[in-house]
Protein backbone atom coordinates (compact mmCIF):
# COMPACT_ATOMS: atom_id res chain seq x y z
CA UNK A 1 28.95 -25.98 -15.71
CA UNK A 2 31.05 -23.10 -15.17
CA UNK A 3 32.00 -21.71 -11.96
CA UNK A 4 30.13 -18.82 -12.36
CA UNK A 5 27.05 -20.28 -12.86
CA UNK A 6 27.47 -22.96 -9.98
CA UNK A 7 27.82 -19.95 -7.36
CA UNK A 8 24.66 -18.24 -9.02
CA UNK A 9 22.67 -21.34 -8.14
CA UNK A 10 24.18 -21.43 -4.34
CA UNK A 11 22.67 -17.61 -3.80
CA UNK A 12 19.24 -16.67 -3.36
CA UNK A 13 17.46 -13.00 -4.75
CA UNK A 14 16.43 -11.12 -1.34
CA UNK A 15 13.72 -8.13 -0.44
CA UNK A 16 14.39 -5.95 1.59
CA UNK A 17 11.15 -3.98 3.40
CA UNK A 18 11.58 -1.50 5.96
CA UNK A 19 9.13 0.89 8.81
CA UNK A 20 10.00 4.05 9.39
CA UNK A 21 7.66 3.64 12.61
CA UNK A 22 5.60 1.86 14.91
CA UNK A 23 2.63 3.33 13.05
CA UNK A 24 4.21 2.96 9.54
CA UNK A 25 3.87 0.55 7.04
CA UNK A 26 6.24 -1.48 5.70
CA UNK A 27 7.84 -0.56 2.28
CA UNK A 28 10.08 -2.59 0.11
CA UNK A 29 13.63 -0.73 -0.28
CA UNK A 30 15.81 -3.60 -2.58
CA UNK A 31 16.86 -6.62 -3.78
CA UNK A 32 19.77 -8.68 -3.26
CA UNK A 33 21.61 -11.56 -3.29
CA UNK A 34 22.91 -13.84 -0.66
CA UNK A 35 23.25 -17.32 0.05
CA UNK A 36 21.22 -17.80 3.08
CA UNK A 37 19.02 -15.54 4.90
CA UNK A 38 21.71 -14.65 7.55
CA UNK A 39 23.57 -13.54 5.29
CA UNK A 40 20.87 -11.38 3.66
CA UNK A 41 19.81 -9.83 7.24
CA UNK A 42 23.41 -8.46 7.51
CA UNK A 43 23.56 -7.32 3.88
CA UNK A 44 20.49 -5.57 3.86
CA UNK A 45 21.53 -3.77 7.61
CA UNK A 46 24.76 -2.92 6.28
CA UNK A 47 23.25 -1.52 2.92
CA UNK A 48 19.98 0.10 4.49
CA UNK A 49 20.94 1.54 8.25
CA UNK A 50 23.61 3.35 7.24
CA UNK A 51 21.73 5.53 5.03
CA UNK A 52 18.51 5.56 7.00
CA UNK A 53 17.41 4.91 10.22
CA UNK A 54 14.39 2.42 10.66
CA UNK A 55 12.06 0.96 13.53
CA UNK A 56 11.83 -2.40 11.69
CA UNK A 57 13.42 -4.33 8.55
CA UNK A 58 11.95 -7.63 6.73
CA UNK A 59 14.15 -9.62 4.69
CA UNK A 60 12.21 -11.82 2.58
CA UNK A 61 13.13 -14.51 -0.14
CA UNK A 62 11.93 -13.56 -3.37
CA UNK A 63 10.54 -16.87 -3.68
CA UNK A 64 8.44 -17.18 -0.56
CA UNK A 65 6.50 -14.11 -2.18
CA UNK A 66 3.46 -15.39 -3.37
CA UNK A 67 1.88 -12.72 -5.80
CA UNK A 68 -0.81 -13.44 -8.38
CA UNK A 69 -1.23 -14.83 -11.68
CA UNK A 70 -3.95 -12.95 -13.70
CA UNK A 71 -5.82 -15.51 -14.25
CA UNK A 72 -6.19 -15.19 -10.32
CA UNK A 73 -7.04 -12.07 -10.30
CA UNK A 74 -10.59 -11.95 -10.47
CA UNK A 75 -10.93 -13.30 -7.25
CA UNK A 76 -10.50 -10.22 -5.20
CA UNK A 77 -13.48 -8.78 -6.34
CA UNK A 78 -15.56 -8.41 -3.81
CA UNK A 79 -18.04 -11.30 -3.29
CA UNK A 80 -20.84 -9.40 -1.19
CA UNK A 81 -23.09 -6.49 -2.39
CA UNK A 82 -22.22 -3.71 0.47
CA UNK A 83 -21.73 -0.66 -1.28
CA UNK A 84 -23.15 1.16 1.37
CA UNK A 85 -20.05 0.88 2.94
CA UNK A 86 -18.14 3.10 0.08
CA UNK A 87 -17.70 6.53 0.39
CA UNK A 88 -18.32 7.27 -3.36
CA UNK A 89 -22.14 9.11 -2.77
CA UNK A 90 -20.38 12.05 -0.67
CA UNK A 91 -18.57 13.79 -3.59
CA UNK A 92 -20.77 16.28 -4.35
CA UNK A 93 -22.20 16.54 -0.82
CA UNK A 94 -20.89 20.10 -0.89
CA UNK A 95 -22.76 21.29 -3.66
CA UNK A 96 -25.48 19.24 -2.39
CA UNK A 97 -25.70 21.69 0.67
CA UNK A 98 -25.23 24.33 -0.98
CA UNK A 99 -28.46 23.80 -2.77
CA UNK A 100 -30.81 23.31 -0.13
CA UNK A 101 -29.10 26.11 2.09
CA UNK A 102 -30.23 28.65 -1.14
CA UNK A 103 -33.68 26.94 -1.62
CA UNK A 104 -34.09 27.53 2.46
CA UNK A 105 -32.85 31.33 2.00
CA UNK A 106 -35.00 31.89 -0.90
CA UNK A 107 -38.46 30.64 1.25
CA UNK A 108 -36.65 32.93 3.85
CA UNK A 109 -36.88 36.07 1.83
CA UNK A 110 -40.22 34.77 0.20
CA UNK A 111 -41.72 34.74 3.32
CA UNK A 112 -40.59 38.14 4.44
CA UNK A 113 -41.77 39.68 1.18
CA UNK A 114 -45.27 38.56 1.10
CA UNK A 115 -45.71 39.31 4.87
């Protein structure tokens, strides 16, 4: 084993997520390598704060990220039947009014006419 590949196996791949805000979210910024996550907090602060400023910063090993497979995936469908609770039936509301406001206009002037 070269040397090379012996340090490659002493460092660790890093993510680096920042908040802009108290009321922001958190969004991922970079990767990078370090050996420990000391290391990595100082990288990413010396990399990241000078550039921008930042209410909070995560630095996260790559490996504690759990994402999932596809084969996993199916499981955040939702499990309960409560599409009420989706917005989707108020796209046309607009037009919806619109409708009704010239059907109630028209028995307006209807009504005027034949009196």
């Amino acid at each position: 084993m070269n040397k090379e590949t012996e340090a490659n196996n002493n460092f660790f791949i890093y993510e680096v997520f920042s908040q802009k805000s108290v009321n922001a979210s958190f969004v991922h910024q970079f990767s990078l390598l370090a050996p420990n996550k000391e290391v990595a907090l100082a990288m990413a602060r010396e990399n990241f704060l000078r550039r921008e400023s930042c209410f909070n910063i995560w630095v996260v090993k790559r490996d504690d990220i759990y994402s999932l497979s596809p084969e996993e995936r199916p499981f955040l469908e939702r499990i309960d039947n409560k599409s009420y609770r989706e917005t989707k039936g108020y796209g046309d509301l607009q037009a919806r009014w619109r409708y009704h406001r010239e059907q109630y206009e028209a028995k307006q002037k209807q009504a005027e006419s034949g009196s």
